[in-house]
PDB file of N, CA and C in Angstrom:
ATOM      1  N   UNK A   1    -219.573 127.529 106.078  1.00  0.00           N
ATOM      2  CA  UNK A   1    -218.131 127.470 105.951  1.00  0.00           C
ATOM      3  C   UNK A   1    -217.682 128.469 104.886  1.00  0.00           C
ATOM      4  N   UNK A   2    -216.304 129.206 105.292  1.00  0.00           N
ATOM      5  CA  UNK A   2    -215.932 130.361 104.332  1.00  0.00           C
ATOM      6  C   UNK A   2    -215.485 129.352 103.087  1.00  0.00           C
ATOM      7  N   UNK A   3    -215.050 129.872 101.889  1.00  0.00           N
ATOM      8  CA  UNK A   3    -214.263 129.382 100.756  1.00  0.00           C
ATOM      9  C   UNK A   3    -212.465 129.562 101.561  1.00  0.00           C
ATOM     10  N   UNK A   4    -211.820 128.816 101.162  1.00  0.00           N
ATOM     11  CA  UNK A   4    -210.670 129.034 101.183  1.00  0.00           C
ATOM     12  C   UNK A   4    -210.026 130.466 100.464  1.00  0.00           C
ATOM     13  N   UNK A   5    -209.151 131.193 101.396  1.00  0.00           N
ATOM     14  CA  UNK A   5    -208.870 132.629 100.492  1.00  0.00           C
ATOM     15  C   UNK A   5    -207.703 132.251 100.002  1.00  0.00           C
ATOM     16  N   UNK A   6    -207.477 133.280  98.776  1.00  0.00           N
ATOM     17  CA  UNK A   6    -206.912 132.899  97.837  1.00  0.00           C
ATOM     18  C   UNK A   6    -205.134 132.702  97.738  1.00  0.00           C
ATOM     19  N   UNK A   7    -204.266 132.171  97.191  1.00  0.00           N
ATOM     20  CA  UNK A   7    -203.188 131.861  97.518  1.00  0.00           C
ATOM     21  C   UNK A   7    -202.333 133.749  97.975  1.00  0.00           C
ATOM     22  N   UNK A   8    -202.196 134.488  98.704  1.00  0.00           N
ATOM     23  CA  UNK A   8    -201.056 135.686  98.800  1.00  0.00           C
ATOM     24  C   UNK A   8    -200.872 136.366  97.221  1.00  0.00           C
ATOM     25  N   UNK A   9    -199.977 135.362  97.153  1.00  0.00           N
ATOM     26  CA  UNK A   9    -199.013 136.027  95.961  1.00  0.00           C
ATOM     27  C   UNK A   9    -200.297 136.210  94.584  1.00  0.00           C
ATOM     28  N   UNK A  10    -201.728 136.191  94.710  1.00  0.00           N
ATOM     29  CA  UNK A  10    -202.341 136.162  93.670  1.00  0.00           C
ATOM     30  C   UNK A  10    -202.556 137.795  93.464  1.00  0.00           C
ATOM     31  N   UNK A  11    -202.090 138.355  94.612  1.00  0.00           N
ATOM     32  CA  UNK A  11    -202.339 139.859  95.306  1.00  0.00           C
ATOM     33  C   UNK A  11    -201.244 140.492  95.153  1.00  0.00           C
ATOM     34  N   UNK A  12    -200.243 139.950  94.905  1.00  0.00           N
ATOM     35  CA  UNK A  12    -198.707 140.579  95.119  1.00  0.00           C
ATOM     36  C   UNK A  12    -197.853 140.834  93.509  1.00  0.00           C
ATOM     37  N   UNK A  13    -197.161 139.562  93.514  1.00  0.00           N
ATOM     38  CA  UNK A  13    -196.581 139.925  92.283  1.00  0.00           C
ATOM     39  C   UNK A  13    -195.133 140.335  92.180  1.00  0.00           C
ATOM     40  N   UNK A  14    -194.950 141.177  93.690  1.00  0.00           N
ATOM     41  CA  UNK A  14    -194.093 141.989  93.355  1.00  0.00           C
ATOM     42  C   UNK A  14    -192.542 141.108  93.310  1.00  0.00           C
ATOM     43  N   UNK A  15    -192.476 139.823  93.530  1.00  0.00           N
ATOM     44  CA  UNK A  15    -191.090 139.045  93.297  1.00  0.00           C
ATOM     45  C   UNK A  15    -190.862 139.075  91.574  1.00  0.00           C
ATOM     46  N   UNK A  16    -192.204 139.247  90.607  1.00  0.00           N
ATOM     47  CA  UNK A  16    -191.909 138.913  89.625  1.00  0.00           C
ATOM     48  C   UNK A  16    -191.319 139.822  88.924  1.00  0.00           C
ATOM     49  N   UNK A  17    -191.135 141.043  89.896  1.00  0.00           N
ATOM     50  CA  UNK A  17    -191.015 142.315  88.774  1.00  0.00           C
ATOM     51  C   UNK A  17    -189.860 143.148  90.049  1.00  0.00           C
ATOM     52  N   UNK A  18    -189.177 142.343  90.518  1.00  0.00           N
ATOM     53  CA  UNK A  18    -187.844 142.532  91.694  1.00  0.00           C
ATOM     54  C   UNK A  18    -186.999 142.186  90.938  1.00  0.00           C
ATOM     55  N   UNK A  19    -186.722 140.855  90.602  1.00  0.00           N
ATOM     56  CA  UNK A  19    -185.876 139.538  90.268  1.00  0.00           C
ATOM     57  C   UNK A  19    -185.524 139.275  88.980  1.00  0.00           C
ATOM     58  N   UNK A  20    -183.872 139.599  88.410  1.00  0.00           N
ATOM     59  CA  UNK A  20    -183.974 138.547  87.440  1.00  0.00           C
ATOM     60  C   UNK A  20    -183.901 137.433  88.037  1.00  0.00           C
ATOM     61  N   UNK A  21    -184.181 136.395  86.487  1.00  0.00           N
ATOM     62  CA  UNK A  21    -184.526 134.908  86.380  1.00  0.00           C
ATOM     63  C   UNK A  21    -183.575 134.213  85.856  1.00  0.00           C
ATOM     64  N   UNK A  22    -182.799 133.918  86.010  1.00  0.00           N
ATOM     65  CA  UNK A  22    -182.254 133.034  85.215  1.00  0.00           C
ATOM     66  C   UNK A  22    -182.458 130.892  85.993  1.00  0.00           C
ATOM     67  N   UNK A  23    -182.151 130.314  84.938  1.00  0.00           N
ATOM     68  CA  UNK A  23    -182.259 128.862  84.906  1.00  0.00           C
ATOM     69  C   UNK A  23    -181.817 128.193  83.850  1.00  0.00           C
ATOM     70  N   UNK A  24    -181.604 127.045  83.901  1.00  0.00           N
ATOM     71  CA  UNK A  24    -180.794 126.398  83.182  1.00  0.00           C
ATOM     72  C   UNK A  24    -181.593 126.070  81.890  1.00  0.00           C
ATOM     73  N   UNK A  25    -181.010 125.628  80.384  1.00  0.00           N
ATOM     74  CA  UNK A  25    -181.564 125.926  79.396  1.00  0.00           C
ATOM     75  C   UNK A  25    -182.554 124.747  79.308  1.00  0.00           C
ATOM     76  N   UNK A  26    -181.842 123.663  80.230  1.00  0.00           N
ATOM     77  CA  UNK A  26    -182.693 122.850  79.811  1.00  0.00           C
ATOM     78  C   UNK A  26    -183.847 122.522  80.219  1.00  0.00           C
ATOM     79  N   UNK A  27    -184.396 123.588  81.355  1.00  0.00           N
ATOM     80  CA  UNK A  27    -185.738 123.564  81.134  1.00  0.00           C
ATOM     81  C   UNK A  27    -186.410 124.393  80.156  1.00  0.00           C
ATOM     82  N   UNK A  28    -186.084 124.886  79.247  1.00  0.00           N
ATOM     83  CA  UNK A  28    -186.889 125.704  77.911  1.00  0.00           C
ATOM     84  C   UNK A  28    -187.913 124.244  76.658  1.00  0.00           C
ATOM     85  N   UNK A  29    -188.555 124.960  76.406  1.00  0.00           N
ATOM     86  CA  UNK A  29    -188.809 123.688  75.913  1.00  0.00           C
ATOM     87  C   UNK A  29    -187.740 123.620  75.068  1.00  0.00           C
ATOM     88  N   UNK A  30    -186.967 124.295  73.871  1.00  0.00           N
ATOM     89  CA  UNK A  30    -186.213 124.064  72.558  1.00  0.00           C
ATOM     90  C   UNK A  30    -185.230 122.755  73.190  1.00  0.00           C
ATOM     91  N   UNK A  31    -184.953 123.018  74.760  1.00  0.00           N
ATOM     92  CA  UNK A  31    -183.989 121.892  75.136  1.00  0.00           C
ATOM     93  C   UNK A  31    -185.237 120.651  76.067  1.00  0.00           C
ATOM     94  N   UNK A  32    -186.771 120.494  75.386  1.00  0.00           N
ATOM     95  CA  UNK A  32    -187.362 119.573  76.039  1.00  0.00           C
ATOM     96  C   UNK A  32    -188.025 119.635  77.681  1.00  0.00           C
ATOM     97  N   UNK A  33    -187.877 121.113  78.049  1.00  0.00           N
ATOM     98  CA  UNK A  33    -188.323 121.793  79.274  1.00  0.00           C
ATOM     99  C   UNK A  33    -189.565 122.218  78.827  1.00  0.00           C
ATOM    100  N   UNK A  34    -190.176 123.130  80.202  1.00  0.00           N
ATOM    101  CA  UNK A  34    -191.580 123.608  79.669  1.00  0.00           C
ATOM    102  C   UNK A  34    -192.017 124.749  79.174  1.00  0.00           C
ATOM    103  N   UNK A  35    -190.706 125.803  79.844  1.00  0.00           N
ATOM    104  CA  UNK A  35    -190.230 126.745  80.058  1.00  0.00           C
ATOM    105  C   UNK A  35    -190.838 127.506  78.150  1.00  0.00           C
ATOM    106  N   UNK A  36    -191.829 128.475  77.574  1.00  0.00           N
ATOM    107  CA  UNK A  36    -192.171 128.493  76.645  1.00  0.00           C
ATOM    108  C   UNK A  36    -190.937 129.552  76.089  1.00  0.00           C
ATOM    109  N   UNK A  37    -190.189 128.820  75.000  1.00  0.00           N
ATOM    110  CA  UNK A  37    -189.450 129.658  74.142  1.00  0.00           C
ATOM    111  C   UNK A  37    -189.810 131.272  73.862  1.00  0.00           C
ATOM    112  N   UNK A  38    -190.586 131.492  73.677  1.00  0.00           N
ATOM    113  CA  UNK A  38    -190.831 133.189  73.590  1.00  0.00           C
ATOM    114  C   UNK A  38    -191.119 133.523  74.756  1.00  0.00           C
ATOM    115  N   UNK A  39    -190.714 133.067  75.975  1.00  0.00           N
ATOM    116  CA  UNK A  39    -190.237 134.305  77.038  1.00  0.00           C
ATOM    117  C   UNK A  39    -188.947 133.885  77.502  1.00  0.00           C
ATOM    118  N   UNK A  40    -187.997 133.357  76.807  1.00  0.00           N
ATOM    119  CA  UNK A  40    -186.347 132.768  77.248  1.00  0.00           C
ATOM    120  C   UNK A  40    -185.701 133.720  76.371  1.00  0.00           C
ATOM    121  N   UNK A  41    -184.728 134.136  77.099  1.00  0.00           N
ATOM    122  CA  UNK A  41    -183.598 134.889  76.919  1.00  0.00           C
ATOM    123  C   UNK A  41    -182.315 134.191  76.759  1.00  0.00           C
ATOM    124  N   UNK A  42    -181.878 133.837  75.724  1.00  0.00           N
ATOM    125  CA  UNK A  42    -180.668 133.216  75.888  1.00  0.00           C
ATOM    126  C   UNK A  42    -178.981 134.035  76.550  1.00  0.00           C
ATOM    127  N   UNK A  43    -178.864 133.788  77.426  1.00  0.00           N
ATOM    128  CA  UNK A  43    -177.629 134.214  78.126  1.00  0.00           C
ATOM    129  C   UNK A  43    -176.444 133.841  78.039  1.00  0.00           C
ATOM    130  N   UNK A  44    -175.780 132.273  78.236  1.00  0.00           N
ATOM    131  CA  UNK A  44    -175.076 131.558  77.726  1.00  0.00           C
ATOM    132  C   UNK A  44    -175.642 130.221  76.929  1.00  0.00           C
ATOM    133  N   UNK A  45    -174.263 129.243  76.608  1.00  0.00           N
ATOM    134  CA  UNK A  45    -175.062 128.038  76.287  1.00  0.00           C
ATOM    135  C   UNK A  45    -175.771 127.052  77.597  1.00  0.00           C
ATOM    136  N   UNK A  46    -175.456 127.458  78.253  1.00  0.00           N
ATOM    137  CA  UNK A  46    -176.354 125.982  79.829  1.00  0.00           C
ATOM    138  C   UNK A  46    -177.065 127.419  80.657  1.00  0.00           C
ATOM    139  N   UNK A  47    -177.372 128.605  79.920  1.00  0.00           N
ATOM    140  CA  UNK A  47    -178.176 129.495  81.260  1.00  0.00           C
ATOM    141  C   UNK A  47    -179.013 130.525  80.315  1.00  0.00           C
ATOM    142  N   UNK A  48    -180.376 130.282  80.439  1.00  0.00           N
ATOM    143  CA  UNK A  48    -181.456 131.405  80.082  1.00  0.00           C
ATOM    144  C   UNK A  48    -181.893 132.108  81.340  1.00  0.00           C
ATOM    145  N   UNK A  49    -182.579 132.605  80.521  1.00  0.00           N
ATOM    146  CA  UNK A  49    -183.517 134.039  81.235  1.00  0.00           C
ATOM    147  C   UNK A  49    -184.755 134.292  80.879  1.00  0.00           C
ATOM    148  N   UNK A  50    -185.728 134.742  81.951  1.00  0.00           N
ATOM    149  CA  UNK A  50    -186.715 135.088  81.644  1.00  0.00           C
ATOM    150  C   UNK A  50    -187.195 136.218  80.850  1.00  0.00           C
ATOM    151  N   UNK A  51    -187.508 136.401  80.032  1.00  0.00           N
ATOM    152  CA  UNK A  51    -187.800 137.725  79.537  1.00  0.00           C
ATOM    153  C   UNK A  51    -188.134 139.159  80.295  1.00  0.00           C
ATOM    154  N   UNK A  52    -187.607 140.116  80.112  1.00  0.00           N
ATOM    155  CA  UNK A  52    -188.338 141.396  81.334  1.00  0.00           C
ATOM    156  C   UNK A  52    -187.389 141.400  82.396  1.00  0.00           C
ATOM    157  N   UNK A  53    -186.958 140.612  82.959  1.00  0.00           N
ATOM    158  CA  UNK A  53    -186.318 140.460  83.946  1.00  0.00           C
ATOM    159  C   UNK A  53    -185.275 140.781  84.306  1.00  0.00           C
ATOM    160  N   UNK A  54    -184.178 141.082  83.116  1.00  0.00           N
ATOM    161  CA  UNK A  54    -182.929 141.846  83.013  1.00  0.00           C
ATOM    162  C   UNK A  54    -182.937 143.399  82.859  1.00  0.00           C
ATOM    163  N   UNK A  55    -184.490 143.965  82.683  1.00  0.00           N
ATOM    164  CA  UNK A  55    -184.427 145.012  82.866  1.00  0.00           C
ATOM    165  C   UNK A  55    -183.683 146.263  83.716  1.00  0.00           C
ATOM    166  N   UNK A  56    -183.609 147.401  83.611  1.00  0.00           N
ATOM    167  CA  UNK A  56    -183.641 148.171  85.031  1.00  0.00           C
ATOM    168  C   UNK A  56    -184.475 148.569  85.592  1.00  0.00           C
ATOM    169  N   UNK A  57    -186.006 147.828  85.635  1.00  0.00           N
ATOM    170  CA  UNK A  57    -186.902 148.026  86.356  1.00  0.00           C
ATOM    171  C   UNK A  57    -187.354 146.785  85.588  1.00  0.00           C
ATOM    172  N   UNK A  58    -186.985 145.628  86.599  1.00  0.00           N
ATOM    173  CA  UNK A  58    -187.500 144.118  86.152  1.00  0.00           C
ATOM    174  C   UNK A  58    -189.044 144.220  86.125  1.00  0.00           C
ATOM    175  N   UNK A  59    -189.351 143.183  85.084  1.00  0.00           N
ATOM    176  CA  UNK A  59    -190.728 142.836  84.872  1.00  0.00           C
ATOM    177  C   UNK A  59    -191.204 141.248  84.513  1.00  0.00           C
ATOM    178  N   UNK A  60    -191.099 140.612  84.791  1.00  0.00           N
ATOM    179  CA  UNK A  60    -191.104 138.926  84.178  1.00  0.00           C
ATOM    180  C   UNK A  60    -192.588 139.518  82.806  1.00  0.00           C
ATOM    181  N   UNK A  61    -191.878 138.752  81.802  1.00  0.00           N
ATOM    182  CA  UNK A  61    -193.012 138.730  80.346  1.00  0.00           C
ATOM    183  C   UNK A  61    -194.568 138.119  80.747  1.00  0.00           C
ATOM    184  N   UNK A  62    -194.369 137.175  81.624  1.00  0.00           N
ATOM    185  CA  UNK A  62    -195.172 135.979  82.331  1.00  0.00           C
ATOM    186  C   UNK A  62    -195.785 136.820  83.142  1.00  0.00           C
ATOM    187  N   UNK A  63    -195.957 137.780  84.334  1.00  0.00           N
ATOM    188  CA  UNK A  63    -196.581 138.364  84.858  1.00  0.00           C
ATOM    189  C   UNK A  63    -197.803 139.153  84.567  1.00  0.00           C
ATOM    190  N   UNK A  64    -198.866 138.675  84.646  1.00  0.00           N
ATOM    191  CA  UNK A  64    -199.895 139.603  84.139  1.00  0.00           C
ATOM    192  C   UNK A  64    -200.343 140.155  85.568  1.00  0.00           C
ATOM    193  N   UNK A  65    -201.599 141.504  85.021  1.00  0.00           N
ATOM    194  CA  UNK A  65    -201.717 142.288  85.878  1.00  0.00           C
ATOM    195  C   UNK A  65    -201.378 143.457  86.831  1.00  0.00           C
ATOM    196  N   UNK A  66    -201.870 143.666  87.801  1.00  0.00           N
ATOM    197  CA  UNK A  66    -200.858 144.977  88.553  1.00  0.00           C
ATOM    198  C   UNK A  66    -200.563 144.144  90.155  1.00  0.00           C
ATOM    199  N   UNK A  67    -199.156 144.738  90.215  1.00  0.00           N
ATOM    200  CA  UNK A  67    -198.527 144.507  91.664  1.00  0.00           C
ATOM    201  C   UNK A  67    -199.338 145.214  92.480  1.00  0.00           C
ATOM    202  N   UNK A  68    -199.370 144.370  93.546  1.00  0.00           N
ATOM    203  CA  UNK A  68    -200.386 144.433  94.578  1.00  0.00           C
ATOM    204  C   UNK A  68    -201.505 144.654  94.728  1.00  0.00           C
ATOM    205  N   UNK A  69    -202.284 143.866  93.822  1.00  0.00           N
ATOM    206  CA  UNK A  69    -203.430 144.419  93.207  1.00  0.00           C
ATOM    207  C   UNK A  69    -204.251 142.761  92.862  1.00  0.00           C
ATOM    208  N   UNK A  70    -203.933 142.545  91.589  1.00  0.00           N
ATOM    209  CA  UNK A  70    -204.209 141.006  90.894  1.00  0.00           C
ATOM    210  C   UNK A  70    -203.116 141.181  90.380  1.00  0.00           C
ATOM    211  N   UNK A  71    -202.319 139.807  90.452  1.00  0.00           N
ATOM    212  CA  UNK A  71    -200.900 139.582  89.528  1.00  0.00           C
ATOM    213  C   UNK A  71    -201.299 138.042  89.537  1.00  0.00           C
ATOM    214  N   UNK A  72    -200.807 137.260  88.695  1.00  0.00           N
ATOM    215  CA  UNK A  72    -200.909 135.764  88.363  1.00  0.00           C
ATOM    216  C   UNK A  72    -199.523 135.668  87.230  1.00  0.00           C
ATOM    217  N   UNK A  73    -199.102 134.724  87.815  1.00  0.00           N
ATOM    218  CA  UNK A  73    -198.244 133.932  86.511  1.00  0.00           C
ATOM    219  C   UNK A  73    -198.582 133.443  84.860  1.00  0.00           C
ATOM    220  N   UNK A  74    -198.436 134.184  84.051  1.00  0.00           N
ATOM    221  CA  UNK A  74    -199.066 132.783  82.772  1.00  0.00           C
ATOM    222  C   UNK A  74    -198.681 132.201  82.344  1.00  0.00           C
ATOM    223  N   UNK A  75    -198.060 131.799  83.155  1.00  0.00           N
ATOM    224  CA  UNK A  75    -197.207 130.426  82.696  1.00  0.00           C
ATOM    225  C   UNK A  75    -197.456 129.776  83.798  1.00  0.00           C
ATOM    226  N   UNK A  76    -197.903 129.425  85.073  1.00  0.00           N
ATOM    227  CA  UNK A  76    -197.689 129.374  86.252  1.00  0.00           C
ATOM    228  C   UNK A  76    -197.322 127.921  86.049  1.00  0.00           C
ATOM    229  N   UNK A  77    -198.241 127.059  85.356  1.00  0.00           N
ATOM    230  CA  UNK A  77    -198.010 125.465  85.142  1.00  0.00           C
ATOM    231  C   UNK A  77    -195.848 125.107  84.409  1.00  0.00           C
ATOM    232  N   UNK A  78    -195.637 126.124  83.652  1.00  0.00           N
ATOM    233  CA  UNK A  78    -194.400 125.534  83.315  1.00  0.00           C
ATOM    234  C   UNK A  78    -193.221 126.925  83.729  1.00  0.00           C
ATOM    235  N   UNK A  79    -193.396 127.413  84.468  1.00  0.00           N
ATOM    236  CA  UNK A  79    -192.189 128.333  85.506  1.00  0.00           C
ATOM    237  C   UNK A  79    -191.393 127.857  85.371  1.00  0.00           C
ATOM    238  N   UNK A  80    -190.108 128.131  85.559  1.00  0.00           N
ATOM    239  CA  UNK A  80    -188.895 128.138  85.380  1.00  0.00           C
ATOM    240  C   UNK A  80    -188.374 127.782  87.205  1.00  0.00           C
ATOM    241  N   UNK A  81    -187.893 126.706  87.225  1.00  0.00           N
ATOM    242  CA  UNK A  81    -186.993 126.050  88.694  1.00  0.00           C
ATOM    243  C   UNK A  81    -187.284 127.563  89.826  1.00  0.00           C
ATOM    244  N   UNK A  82    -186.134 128.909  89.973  1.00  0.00           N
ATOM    245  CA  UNK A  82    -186.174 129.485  90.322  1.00  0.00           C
ATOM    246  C   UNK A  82    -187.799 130.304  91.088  1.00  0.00           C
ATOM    247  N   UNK A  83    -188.480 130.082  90.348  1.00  0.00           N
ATOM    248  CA  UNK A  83    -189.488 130.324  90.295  1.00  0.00           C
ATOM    249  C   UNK A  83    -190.570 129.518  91.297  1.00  0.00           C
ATOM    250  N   UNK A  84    -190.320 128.654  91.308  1.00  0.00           N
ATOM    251  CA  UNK A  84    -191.044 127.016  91.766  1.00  0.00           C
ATOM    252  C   UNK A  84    -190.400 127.411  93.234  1.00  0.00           C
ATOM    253  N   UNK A  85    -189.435 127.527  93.209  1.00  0.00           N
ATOM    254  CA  UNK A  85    -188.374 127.492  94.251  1.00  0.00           C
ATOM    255  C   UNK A  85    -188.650 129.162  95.284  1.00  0.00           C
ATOM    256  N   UNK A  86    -188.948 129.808  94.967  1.00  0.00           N
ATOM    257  CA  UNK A  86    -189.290 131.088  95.658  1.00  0.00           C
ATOM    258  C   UNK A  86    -190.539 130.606  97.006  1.00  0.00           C
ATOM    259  N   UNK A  87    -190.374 131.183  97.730  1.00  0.00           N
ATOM    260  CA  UNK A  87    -191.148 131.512  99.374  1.00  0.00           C
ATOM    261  C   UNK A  87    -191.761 132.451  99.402  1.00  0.00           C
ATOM    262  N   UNK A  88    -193.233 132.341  99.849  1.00  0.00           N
ATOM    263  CA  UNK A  88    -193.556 133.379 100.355  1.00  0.00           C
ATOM    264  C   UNK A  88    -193.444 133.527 101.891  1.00  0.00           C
ATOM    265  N   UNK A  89    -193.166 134.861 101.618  1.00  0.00           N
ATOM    266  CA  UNK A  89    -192.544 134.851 103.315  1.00  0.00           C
ATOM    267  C   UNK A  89    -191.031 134.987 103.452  1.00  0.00           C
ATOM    268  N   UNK A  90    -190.518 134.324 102.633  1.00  0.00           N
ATOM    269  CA  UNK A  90    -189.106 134.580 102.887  1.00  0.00           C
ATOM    270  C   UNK A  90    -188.203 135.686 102.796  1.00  0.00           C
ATOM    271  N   UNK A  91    -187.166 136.121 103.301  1.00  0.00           N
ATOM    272  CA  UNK A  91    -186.386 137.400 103.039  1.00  0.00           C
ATOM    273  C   UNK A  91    -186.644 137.724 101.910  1.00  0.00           C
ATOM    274  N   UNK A  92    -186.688 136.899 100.663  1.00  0.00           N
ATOM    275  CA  UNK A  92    -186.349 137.385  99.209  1.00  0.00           C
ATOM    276  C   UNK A  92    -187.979 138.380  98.800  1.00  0.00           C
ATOM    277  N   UNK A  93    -188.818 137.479  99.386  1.00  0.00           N
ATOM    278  CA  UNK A  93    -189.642 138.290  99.003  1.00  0.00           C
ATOM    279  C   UNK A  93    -190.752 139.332 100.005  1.00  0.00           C
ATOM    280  N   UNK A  94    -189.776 139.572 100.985  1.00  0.00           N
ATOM    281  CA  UNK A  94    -189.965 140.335 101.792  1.00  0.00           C
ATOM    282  C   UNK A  94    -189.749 141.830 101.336  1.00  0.00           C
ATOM    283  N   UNK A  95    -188.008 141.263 100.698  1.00  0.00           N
ATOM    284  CA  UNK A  95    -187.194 142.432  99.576  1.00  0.00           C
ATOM    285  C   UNK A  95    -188.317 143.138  98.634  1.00  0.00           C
ATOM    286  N   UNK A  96    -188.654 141.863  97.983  1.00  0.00           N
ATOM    287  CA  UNK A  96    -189.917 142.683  97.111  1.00  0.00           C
ATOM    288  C   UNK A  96    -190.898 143.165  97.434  1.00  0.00           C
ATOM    289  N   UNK A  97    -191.314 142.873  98.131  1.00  0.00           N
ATOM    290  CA  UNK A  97    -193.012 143.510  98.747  1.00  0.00           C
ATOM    291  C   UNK A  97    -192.521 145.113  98.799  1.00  0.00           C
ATOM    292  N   UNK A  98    -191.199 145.300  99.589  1.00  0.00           N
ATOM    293  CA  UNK A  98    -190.952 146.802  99.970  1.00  0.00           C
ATOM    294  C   UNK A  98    -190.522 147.099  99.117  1.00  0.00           C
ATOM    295  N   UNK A  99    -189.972 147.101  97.899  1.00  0.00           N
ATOM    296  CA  UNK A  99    -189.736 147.466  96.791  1.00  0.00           C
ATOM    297  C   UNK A  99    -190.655 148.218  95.893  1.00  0.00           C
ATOM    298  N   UNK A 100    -191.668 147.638  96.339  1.00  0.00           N
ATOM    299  CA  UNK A 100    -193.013 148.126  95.854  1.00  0.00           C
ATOM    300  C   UNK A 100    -194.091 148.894  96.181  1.00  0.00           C
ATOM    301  N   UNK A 101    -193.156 149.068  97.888  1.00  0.00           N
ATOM    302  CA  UNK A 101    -194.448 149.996  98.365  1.00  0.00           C
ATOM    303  C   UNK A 101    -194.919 148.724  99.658  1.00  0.00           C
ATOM    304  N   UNK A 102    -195.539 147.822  99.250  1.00  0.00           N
ATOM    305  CA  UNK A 102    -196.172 146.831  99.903  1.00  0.00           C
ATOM    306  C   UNK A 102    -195.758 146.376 101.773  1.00  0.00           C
ATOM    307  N   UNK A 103    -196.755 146.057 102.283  1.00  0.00           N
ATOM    308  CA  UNK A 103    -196.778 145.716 103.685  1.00  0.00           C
ATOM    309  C   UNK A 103    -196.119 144.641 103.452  1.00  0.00           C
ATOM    310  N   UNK A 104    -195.043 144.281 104.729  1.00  0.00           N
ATOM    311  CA  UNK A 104    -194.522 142.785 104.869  1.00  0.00           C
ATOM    312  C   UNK A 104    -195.438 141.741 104.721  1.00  0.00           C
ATOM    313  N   UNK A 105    -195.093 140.643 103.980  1.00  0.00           N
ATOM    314  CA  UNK A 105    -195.843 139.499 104.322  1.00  0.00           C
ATOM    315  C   UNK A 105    -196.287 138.718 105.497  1.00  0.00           C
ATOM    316  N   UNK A 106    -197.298 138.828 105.622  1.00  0.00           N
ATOM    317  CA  UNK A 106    -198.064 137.204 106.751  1.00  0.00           C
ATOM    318  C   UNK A 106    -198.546 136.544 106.428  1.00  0.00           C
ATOM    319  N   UNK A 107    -199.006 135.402 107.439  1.00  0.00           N
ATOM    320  CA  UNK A 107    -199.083 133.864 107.120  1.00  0.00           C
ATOM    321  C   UNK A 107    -200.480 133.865 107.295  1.00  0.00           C
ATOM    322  N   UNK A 108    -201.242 135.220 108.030  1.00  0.00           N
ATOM    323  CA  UNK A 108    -202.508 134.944 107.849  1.00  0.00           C
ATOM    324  C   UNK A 108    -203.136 135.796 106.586  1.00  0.00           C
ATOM    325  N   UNK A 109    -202.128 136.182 105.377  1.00  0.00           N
ATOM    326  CA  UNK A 109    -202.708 137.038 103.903  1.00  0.00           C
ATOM    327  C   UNK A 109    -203.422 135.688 103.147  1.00  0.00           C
TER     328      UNK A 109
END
């Protein structure tokens, strides 16, 4: 029996470095979230940001590695809603894959 291959996006990346982030403050931890204070951007009072991400050539702080290549989250356990909430496969990150160069996504990657 093969091993199970590995989740897509461990190969990709490229949503993390498409997208700003924003989410509400109160998942940061300072407001009791998980969300680690040194990669939050404060924006207003009820809306942060991910660090990198407001760039003009977004980068999430959290992204290690190279797009399309090895990319992983390091934070992956306390992400930010938006984040949790992303598809693979979906338009949004369809957007990104070609952004980057990258082949459309499939369900058999």
């Amino acid at each position: 029996m093969h091993p199970p291959a590995p989740h897509p996006c461990l190969s990709c990346g490229a949503c993390c470095a498409s997208f700003r982030v924003d989410f509400s403050v109160h998942e940061t931890q300072e407001q009791g979230g998980a969300v680690p204070d040194g990669l939050v951007v404060p924006v207003t009072a009820s809306l942060a940001r991910m660090r990198g991400t407001d760039h003009a050539r977004p980068r999430c702080a959290a992204l290690t590695g190279s797009i399309g290549q090895r990319a992983a989250c390091g934070i992956y356990e306390w992400r930010p809603s938006p984040c949790r909430e992303f598809e693979p496969g979906s338009p949004a990150c369809q957007r990104a894959r070609a952004r980057h160069g990258l082949p459309g996504y499939t369900e058999s990657e």
